[in-house]
N, C-alpha and C. Protein backbone atom coordinates (compact mmCIF):
# COMPACT_ATOMS: atom_id res chain seq x y z
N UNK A 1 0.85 -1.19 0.00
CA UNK A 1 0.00 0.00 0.00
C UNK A 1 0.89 1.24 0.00
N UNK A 2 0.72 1.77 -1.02
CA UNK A 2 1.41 3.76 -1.10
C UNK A 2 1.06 4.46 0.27
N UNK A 3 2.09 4.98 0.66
CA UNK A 3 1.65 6.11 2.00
C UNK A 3 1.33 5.35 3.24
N UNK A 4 1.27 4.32 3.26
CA UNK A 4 0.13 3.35 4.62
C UNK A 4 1.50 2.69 5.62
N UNK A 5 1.69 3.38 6.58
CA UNK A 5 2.63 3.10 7.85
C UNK A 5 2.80 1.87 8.74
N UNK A 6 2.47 0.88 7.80
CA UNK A 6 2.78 -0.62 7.75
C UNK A 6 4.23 -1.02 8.12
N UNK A 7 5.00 -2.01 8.36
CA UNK A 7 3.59 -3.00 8.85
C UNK A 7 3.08 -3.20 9.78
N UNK A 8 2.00 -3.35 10.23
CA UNK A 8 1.31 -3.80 11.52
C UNK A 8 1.82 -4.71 12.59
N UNK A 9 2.46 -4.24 13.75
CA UNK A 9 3.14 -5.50 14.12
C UNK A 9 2.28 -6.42 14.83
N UNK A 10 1.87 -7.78 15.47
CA UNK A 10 1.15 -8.09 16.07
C UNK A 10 1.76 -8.39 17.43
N UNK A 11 2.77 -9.40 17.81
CA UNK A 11 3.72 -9.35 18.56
C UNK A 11 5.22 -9.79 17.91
N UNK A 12 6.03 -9.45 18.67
CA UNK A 12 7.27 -9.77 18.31
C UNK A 12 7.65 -9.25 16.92
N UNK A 13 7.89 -10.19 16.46
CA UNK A 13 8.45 -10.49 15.06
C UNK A 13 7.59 -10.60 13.76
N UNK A 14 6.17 -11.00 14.25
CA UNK A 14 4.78 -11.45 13.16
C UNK A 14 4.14 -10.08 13.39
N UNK A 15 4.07 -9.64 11.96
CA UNK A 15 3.17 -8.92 11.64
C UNK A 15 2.07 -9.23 10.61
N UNK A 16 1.16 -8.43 10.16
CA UNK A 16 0.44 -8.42 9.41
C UNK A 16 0.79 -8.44 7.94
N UNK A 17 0.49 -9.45 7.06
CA UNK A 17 0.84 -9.18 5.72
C UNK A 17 0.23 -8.37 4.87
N UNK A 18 0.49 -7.29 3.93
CA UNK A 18 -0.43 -6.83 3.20
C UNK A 18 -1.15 -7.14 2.33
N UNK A 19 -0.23 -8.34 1.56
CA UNK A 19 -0.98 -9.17 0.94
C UNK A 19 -2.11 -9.92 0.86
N UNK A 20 -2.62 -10.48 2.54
CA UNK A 20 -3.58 -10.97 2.83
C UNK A 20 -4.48 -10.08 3.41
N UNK A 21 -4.12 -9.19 3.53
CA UNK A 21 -5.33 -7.62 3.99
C UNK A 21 -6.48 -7.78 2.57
N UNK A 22 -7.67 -7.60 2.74
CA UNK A 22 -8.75 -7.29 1.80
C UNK A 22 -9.45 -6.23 2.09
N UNK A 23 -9.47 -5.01 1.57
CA UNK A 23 -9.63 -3.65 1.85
C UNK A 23 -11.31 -3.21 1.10
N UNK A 24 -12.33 -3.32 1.87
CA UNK A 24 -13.64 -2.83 0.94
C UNK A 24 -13.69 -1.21 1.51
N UNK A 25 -14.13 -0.50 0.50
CA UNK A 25 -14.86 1.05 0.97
C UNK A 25 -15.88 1.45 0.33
N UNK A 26 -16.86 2.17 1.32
CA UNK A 26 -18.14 2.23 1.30
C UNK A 26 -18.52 4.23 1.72
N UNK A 27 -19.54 4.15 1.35
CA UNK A 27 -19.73 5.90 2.18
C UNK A 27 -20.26 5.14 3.41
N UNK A 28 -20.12 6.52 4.36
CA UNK A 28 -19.49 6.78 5.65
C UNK A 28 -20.64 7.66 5.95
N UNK A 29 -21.20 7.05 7.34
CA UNK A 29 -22.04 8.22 7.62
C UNK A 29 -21.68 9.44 8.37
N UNK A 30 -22.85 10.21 8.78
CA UNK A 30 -22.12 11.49 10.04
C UNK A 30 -21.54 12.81 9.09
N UNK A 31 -20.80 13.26 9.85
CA UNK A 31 -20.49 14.38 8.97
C UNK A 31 -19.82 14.71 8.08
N UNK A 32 -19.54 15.53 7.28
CA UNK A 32 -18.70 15.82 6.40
C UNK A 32 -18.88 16.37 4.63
N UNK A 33 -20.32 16.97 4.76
CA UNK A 33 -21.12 18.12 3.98
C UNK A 33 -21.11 17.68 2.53
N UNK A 34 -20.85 17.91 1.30
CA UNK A 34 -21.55 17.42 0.09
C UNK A 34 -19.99 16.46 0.21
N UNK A 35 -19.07 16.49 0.67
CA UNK A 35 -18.14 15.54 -0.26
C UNK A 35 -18.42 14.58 0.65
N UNK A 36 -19.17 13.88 1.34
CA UNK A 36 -19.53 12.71 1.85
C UNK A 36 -20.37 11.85 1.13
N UNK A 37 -21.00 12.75 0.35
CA UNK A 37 -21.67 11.66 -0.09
C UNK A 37 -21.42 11.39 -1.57
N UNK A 38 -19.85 11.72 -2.00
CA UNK A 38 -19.56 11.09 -2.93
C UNK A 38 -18.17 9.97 -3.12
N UNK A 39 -17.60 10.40 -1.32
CA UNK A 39 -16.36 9.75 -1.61
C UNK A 39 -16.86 8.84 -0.41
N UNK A 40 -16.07 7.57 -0.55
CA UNK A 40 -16.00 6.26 -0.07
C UNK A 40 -15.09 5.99 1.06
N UNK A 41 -15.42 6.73 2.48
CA UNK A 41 -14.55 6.88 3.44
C UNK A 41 -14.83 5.51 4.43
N UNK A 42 -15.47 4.95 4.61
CA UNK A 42 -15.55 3.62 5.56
C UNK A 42 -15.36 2.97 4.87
N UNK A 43 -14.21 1.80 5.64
CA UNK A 43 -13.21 1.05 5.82
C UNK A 43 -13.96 -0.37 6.23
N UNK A 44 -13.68 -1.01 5.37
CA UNK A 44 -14.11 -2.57 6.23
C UNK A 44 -12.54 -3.45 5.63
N UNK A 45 -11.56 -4.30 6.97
CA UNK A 45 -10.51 -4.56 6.77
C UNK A 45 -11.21 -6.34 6.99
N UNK A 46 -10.63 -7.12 5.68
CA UNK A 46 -10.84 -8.54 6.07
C UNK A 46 -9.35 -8.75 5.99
N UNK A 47 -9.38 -10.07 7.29
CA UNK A 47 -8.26 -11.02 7.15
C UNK A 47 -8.77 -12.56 7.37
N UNK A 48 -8.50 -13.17 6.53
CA UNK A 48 -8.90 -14.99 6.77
C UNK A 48 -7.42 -15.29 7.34
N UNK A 49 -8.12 -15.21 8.95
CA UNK A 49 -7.56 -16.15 9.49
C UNK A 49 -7.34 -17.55 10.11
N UNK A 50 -8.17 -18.22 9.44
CA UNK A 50 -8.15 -19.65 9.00
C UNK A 50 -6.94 -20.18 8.10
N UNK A 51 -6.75 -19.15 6.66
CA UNK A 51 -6.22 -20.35 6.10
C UNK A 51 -4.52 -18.90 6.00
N UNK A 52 -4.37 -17.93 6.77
CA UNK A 52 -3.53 -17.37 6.94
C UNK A 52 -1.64 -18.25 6.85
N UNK A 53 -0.48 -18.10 6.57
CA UNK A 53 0.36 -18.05 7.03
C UNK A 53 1.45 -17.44 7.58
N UNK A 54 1.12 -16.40 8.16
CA UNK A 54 1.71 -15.59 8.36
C UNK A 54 1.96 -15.74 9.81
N UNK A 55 0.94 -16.35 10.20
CA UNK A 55 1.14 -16.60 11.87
C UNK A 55 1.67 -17.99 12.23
N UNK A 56 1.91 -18.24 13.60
CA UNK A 56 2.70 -19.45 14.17
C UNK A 56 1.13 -20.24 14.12
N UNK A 57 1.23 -21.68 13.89
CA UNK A 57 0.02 -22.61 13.96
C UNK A 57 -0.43 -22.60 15.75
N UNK A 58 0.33 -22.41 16.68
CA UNK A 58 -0.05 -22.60 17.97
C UNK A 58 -0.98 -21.07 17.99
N UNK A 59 -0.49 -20.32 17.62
CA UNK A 59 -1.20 -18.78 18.05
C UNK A 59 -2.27 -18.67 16.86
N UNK A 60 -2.44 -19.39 15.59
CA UNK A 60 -3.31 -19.34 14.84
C UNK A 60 -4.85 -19.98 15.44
N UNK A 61 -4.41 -21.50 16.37
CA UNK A 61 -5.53 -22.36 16.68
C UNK A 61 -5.90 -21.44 18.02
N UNK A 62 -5.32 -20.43 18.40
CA UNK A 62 -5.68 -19.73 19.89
C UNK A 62 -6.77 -18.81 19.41
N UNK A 63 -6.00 -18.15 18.23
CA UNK A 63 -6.72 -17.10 17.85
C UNK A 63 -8.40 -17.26 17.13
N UNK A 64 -8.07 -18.72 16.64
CA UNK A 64 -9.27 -18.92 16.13
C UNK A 64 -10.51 -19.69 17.35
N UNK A 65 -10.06 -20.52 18.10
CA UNK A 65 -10.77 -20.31 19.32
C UNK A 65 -11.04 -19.04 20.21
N UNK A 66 -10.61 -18.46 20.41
CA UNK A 66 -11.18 -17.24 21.16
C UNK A 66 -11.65 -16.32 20.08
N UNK A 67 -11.51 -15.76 18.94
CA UNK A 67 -12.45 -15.15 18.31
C UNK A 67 -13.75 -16.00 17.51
N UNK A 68 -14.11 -17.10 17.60
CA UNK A 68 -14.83 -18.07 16.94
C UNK A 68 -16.06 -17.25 16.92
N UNK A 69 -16.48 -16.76 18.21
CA UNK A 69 -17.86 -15.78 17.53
C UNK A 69 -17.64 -13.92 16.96
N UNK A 70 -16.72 -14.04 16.19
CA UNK A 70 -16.30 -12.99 15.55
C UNK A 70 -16.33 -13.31 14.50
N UNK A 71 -15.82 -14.58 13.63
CA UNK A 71 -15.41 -15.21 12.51
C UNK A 71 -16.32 -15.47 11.56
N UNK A 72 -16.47 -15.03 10.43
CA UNK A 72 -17.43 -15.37 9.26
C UNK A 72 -16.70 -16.55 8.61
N UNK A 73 -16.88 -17.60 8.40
CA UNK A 73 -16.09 -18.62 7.37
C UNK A 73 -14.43 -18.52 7.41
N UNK A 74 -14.05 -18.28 8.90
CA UNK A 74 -12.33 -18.08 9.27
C UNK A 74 -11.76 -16.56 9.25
N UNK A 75 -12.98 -15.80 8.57
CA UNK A 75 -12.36 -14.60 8.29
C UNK A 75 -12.94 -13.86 9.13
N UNK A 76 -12.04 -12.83 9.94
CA UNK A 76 -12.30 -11.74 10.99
C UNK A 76 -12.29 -10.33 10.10
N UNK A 77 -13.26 -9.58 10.41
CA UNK A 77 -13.55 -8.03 9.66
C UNK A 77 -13.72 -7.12 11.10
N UNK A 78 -12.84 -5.69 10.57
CA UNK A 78 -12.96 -4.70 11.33
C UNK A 78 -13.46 -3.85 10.32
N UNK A 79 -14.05 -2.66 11.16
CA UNK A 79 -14.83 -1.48 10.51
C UNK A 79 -14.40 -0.47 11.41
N UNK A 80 -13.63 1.07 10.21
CA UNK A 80 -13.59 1.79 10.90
C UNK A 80 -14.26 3.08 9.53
N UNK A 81 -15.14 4.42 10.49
CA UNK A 81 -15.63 4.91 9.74
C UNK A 81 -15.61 6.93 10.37
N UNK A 82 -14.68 6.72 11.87
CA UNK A 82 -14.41 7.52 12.53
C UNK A 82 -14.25 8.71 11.58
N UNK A 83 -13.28 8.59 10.75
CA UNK A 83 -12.47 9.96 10.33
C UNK A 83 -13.37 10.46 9.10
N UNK A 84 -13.30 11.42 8.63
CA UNK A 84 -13.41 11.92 7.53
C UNK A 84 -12.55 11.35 6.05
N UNK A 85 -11.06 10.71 6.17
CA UNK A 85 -10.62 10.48 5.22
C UNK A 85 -10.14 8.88 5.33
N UNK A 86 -10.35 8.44 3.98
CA UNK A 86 -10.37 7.25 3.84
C UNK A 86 -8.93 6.52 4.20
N UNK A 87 -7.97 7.12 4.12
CA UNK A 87 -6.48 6.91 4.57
C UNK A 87 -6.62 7.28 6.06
N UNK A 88 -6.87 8.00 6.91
CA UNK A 88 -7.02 7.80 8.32
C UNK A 88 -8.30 6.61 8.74
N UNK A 89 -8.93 6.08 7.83
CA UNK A 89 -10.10 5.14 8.37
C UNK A 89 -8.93 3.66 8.17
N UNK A 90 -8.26 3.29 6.98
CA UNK A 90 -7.79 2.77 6.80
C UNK A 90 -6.45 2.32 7.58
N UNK A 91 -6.11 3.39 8.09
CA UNK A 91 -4.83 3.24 9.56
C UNK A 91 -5.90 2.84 10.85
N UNK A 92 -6.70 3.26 11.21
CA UNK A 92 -7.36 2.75 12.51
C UNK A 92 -8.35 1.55 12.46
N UNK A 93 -8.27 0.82 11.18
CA UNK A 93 -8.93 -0.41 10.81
C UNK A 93 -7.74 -1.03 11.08
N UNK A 94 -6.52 -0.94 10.47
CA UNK A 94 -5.26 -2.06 10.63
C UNK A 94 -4.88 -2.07 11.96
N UNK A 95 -4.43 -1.15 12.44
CA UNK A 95 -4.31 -0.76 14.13
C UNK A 95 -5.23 -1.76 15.24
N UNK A 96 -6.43 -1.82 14.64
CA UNK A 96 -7.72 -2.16 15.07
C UNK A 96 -7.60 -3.44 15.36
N UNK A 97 -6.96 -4.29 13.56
CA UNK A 97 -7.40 -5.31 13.51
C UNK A 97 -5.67 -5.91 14.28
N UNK A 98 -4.30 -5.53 13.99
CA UNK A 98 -3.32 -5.66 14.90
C UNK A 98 -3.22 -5.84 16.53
N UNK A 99 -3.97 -5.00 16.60
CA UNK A 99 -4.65 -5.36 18.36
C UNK A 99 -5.14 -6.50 18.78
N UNK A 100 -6.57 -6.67 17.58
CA UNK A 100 -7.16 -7.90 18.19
C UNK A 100 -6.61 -9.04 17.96
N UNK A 101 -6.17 -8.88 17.16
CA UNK A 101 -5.03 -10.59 16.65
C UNK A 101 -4.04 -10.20 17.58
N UNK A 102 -2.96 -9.02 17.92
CA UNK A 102 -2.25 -9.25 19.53
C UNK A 102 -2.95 -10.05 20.95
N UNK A 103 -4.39 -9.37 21.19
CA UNK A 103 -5.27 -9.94 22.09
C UNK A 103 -4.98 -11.51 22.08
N UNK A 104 -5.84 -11.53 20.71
CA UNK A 104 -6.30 -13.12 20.67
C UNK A 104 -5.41 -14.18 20.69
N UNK A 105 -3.99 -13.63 20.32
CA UNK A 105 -2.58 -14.79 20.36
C UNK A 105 -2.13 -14.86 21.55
N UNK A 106 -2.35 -13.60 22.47
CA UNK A 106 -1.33 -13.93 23.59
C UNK A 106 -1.58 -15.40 24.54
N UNK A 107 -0.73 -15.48 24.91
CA UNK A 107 -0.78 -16.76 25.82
C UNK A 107 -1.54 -16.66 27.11
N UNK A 108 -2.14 -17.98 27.54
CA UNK A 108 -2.83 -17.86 28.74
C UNK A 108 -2.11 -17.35 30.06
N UNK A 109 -2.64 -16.73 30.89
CA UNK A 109 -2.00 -16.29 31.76
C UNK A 109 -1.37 -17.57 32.77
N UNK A 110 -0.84 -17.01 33.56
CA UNK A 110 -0.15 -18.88 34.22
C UNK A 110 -1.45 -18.74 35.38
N UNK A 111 -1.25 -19.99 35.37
CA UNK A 111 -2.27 -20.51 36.91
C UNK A 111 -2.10 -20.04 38.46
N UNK A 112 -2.85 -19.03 38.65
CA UNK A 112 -2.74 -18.46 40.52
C UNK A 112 -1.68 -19.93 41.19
N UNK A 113 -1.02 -19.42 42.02
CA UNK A 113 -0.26 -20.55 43.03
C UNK A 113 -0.74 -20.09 44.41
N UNK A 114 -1.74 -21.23 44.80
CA UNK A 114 -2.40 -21.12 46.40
C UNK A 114 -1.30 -20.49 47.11
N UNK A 115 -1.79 -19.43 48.01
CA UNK A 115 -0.47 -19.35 49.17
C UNK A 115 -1.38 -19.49 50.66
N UNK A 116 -0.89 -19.48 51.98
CA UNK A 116 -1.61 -19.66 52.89
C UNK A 116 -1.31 -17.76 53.46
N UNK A 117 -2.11 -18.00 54.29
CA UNK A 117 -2.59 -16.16 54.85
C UNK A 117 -1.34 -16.42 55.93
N UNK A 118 -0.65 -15.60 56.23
CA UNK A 118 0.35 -15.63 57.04
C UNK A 118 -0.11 -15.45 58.96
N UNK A 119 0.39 -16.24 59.69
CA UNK A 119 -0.21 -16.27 61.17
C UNK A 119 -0.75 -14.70 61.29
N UNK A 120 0.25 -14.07 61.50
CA UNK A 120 0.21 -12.60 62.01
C UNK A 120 -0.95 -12.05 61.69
N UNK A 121 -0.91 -12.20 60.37
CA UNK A 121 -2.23 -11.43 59.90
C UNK A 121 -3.83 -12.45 59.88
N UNK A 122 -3.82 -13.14 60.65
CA UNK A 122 -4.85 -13.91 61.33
C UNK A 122 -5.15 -13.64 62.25
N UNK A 123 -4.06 -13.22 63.21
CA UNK A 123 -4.16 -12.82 64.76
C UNK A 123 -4.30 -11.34 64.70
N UNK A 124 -3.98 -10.49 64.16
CA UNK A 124 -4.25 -9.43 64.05
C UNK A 124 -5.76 -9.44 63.67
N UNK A 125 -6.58 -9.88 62.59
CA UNK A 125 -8.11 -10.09 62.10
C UNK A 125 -8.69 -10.27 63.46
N UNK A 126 -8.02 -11.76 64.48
CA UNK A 126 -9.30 -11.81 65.32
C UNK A 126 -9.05 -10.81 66.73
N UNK A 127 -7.62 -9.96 66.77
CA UNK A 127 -7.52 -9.01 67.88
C UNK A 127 -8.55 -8.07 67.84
N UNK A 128 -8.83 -7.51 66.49
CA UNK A 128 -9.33 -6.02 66.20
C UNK A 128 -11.07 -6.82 66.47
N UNK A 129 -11.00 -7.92 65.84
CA UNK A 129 -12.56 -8.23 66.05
C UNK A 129 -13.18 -8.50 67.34
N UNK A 130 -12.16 -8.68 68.28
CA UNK A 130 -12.30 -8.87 69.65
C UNK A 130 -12.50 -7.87 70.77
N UNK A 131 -11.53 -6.53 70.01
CA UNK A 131 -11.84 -5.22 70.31
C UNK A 131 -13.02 -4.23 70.14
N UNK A 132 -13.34 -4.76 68.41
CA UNK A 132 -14.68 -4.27 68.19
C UNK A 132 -16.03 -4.60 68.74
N UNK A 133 -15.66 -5.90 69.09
CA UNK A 133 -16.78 -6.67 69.78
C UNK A 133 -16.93 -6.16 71.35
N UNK A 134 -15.75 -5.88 72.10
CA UNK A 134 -16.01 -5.03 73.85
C UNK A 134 -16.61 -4.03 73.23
N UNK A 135 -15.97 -3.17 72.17
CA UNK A 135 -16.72 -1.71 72.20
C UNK A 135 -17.93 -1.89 72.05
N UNK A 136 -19.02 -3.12 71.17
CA UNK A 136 -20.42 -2.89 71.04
C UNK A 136 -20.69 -3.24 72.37
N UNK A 137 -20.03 -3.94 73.00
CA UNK A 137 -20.59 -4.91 74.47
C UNK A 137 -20.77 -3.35 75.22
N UNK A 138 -20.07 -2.69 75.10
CA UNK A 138 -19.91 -1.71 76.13
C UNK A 138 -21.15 -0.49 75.71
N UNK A 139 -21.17 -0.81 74.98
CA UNK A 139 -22.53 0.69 74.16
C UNK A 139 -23.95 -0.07 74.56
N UNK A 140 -24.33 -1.44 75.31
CA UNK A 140 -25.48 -2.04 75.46
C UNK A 140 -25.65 -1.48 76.85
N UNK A 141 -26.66 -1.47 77.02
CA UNK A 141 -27.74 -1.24 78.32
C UNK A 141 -27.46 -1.83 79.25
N UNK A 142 -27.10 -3.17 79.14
CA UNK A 142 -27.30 -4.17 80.01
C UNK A 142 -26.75 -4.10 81.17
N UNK A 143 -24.65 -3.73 80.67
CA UNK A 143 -24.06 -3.47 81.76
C UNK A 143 -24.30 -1.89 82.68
N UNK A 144 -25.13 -1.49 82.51
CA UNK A 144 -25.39 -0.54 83.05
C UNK A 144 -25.54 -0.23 84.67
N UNK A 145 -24.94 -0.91 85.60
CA UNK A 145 -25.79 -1.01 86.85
C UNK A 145 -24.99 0.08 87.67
């Protein structure tokens, strides 16, 4: 693409190919006075990422499980229609779609490791509750004599 501040990185080393980018434009609603409604400023960015190679097969089968209800027939579409010009709709569609394929590859987070609550701060919990508990004892009627 001429002018377009590619490439998209996703993580590391894998970026986005341009080659497999499929670029539709459409008019754009909202503002932007008679030349809106002749030039073709919204952006719809496809990537099939099903039959992609550009990505690692482990981060491909991640990506396609966690976006599965995003996916038309493997292929994920972003829409951007923000800007007035079709070259700024077209940078915040790739941006867009770079993100969510960063999202969707990263790795699972690691598994919490149980720890136990440390004494101190057990004995401290039931001191203060023991304290709070004279002070209501002491605000009752009862001992009143």
């Amino acid at each position: 693409m001429y002018g377009m501040s590619g490439p998209y990185v996703i993580r590391g080393s894998v970026s986005l190919p341009e080659a497999e980018l499929m670029w539709r434009f459409s008019r754009s609603s909202g503002p932007g006075g008679q030349h809106v409604n002749t030039s073709d400023t919204q952006v719809e960015l496809r990537f099939d990422l099903a039959r992609t190679e550009a990505l690692p097969e482990v981060w491909k089968q991640r990506a396609l499980t966690r976006l599965a209800g995003r996916l038309a027939d493997g292929v994920v579409t972003v829409r951007a229609a923000e800007h007035r010009s079709q070259w700024r709709n077209r940078e915040t569609a790739a941006v867009r779609l770079a993100a969510l394929l960063a999202e969707a590859t990263a790795p699972p987070p690691r598994p919490r490791k149980p720890t136990r609550v440390p004494r101190g701060i057990n004995e401290r919990r039931l001191r203060e509750k023991k304290q709070r508990a004279e002070t209501k004892r002491g605000r009752s009627p009862k001992h009143w004599n």
